[in-house]
Protein backbone atom coordinates (compact mmCIF):
# COMPACT_ATOMS: atom_id res chain seq x y z
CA UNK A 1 87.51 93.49 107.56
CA UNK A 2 84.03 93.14 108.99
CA UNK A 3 82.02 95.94 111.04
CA UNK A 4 83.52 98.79 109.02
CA UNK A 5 81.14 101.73 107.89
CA UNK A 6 81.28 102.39 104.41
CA UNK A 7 82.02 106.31 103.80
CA UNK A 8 81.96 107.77 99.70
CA UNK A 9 83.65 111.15 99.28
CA UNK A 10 82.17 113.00 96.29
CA UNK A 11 84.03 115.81 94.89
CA UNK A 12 83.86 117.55 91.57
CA UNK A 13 87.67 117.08 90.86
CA UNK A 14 90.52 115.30 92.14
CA UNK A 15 93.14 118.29 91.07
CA UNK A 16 95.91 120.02 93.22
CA UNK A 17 93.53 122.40 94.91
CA UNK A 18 93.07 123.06 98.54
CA UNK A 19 89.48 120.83 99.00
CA UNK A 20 90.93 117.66 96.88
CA UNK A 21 94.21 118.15 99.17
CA UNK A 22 92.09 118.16 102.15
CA UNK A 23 90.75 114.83 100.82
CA UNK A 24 93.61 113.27 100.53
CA UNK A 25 95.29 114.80 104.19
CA UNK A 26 92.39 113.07 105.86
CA UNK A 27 92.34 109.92 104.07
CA UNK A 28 96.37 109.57 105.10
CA UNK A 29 94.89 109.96 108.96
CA UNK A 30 91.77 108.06 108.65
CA UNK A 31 90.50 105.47 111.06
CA UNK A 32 90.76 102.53 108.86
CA UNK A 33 89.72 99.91 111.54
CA UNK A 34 86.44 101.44 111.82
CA UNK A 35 85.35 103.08 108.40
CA UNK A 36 85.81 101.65 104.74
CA UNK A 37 86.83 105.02 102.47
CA UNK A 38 85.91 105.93 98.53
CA UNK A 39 86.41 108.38 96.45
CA UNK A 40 84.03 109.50 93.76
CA UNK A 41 84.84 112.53 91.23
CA UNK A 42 83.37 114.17 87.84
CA UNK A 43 86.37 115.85 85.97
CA UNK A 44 87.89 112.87 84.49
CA UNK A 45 91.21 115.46 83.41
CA UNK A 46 91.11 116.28 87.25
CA UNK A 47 92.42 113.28 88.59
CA UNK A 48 96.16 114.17 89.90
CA UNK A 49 95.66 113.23 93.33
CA UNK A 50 94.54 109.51 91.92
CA UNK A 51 97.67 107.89 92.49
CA UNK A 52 98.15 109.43 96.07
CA UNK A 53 94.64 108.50 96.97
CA UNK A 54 95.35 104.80 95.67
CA UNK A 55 98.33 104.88 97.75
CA UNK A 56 96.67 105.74 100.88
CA UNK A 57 94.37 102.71 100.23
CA UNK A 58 91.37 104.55 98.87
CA UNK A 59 89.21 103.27 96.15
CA UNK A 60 88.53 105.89 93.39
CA UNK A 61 85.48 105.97 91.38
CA UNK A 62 85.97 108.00 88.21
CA UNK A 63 81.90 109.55 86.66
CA UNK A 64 82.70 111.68 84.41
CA UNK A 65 83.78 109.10 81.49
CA UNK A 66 82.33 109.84 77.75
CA UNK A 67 79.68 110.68 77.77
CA UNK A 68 79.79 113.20 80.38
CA UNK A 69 76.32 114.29 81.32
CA UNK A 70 75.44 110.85 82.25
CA UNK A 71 77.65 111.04 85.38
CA UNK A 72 74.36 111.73 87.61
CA UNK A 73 73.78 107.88 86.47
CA UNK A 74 76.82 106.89 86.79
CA UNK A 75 76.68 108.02 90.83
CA UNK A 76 72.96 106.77 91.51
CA UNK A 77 74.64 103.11 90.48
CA UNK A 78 76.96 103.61 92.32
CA UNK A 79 75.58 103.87 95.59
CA UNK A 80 73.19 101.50 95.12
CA UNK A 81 75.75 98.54 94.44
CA UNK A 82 78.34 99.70 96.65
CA UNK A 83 75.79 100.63 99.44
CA UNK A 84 77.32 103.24 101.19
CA UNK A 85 76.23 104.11 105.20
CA UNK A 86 77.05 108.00 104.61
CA UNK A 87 78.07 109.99 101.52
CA UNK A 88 80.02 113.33 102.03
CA UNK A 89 80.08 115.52 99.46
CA UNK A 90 82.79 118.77 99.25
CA UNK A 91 81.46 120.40 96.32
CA UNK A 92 77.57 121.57 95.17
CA UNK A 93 77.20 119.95 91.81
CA UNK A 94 78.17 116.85 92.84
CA UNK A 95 75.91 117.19 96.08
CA UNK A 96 73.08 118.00 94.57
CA UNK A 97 73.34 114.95 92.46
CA UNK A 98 73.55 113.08 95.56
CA UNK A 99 70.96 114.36 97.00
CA UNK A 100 68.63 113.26 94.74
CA UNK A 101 70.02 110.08 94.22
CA UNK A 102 70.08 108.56 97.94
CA UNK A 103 66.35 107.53 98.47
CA UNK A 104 64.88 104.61 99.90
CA UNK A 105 65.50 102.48 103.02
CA UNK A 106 69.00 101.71 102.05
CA UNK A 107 69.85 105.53 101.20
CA UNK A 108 73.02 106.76 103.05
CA UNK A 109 73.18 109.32 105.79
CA UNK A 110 74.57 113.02 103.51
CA UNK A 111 77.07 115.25 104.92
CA UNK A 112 78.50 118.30 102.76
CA UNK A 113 81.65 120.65 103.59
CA UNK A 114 81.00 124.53 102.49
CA UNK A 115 84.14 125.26 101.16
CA UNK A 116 82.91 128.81 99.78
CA UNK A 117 80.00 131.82 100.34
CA UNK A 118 76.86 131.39 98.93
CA UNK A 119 77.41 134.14 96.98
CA UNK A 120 79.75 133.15 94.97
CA UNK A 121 78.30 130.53 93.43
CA UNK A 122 76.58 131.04 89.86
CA UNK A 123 72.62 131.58 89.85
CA UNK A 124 71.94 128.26 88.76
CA UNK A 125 74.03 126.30 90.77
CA UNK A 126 72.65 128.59 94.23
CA UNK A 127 69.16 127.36 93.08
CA UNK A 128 70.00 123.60 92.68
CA UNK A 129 72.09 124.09 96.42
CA UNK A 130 69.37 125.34 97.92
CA UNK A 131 66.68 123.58 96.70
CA UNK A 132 68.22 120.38 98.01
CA UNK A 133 70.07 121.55 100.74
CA UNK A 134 67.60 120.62 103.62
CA UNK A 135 68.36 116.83 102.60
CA UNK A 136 71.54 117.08 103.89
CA UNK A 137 71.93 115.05 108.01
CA UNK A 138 74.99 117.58 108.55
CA UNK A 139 77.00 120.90 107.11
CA UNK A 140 80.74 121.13 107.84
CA UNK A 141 81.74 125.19 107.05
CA UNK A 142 85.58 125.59 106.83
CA UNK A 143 84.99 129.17 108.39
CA UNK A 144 82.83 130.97 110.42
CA UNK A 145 81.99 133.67 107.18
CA UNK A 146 81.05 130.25 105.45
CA UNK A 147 78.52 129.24 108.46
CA UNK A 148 77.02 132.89 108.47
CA UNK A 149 75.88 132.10 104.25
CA UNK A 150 74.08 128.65 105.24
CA UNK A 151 73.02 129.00 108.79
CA UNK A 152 69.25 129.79 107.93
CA UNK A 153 68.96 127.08 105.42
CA UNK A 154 67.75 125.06 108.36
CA UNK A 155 66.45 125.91 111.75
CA UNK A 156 68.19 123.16 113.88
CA UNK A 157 71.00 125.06 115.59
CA UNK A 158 73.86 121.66 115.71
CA UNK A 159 73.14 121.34 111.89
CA UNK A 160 75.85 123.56 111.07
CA UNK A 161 79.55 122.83 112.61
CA UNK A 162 82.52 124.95 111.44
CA UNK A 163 85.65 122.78 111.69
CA UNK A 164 89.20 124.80 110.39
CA UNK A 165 91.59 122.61 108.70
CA UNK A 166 95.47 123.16 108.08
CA UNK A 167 97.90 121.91 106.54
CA UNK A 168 99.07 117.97 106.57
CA UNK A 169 102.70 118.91 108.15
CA UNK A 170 103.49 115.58 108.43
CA UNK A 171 104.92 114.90 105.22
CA UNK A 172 106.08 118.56 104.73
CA UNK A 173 109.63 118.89 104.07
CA UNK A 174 111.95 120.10 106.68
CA UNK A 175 113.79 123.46 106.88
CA UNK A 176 117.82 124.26 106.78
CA UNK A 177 119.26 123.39 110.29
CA UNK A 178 119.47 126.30 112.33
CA UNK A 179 123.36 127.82 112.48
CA UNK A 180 125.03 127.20 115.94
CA UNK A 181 124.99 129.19 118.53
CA UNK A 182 128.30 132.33 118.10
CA UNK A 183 130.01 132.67 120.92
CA UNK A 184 128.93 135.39 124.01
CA UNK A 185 131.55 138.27 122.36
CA UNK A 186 131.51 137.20 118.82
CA UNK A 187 127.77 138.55 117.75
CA UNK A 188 128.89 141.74 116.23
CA UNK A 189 132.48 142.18 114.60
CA UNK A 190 134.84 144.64 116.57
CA UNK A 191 134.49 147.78 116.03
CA UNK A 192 137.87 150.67 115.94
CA UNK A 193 137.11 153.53 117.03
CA UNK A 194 139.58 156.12 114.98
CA UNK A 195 139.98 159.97 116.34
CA UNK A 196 142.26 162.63 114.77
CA UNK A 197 144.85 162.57 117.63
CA UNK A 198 145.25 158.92 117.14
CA UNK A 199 145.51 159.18 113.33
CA UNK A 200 148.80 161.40 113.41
């Protein structure tokens, strides 16, 4: 299908946690007619949303094969055969690699998701973030107390958007059928009242 952007997710792991579940949530409600959707992750032994992903009609890119470190090499081909219009990236490491990949007059717009506080992060890898971190077009925060940790990385006040995400409920399973309705008197069993005249 012609006329369809071409959009790479980059995570660090495609494991059962809550940003690789958001992942594949949105790729189950994505607007296929208008944007072409990829997957790219590092952990090769992190890869048990794969098959759901696949299912949902999403290319996955696996990095991270032996040898290991040469993932950042791995991504930087990557974009420049597939030629991606925007990369979004839901994890630092992989970010910053992405960051410094996507030069050049064919490099694609960046967006990143915050999925944690600054502060967490080890030293190193709050260095590498913020040294790179003004290359990204856009920040998602999934909270306001996210927001608060990157808001001064960049003057521009729409640069920052906090969007909250639940729970994909459509595939959830469904409850035990609620009990019907007692009738009007039958709520609480009878009670008999008992008094020492009427016990003799």
């Amino acid at each position: 299908m012609s006329g369809r952007r071409r959009v790479l997710w980059l995570a660090k792991g495609l494991g059962r946690g809550g940003a690789e579940q958001l992942l594949l949530n949105c790729a189950r409600h994505a607007d296929t007619g208008r944007y072409e959707i990829e997957v790219a992750y590092v952990l090769p032994y992190k890869d048990a949303l794969v098959p759901a992903l696949e299912a949902a009609g999403v290319r996955v890119h696996c990095l991270g094969a032996a040898p290991g470190a040469l993932w950042p090499v791995r991504l930087r081909g990557l974009l420049a055969e597939r030629r991606y219009d925007l990369v979004h990236s839901h994890m630092p490491i992989p970010a910053v690699a992405a960051r410094l990949s996507a030069f050049g007059r064919r490099a694609p717009r960046l967006v990143h998701t915050e999925h944690n506080v600054w502060e967490r992060y080890r030293t190193a890898t709050r260095w590498a973030n913020a040294l790179t971190y003004r290359r990204n077009d856009a920040v998602i925060a999934v909270s306001h107390a996210v927001a608060a940790t990157i808001g001064r990385r960049r003057p521009a006040p729409d640069w920052v958007t906090v969007v909250h995400h639940g729970p994909d409920l459509a595939g959830a399973p469904e409850g035990p059928r609620p009990a019907p309705p007692r009738a009007p008197n039958s709520a609480c069993p009878r009670t008999r009242w008992w008094s020492a005249r009427s016990a003799t």
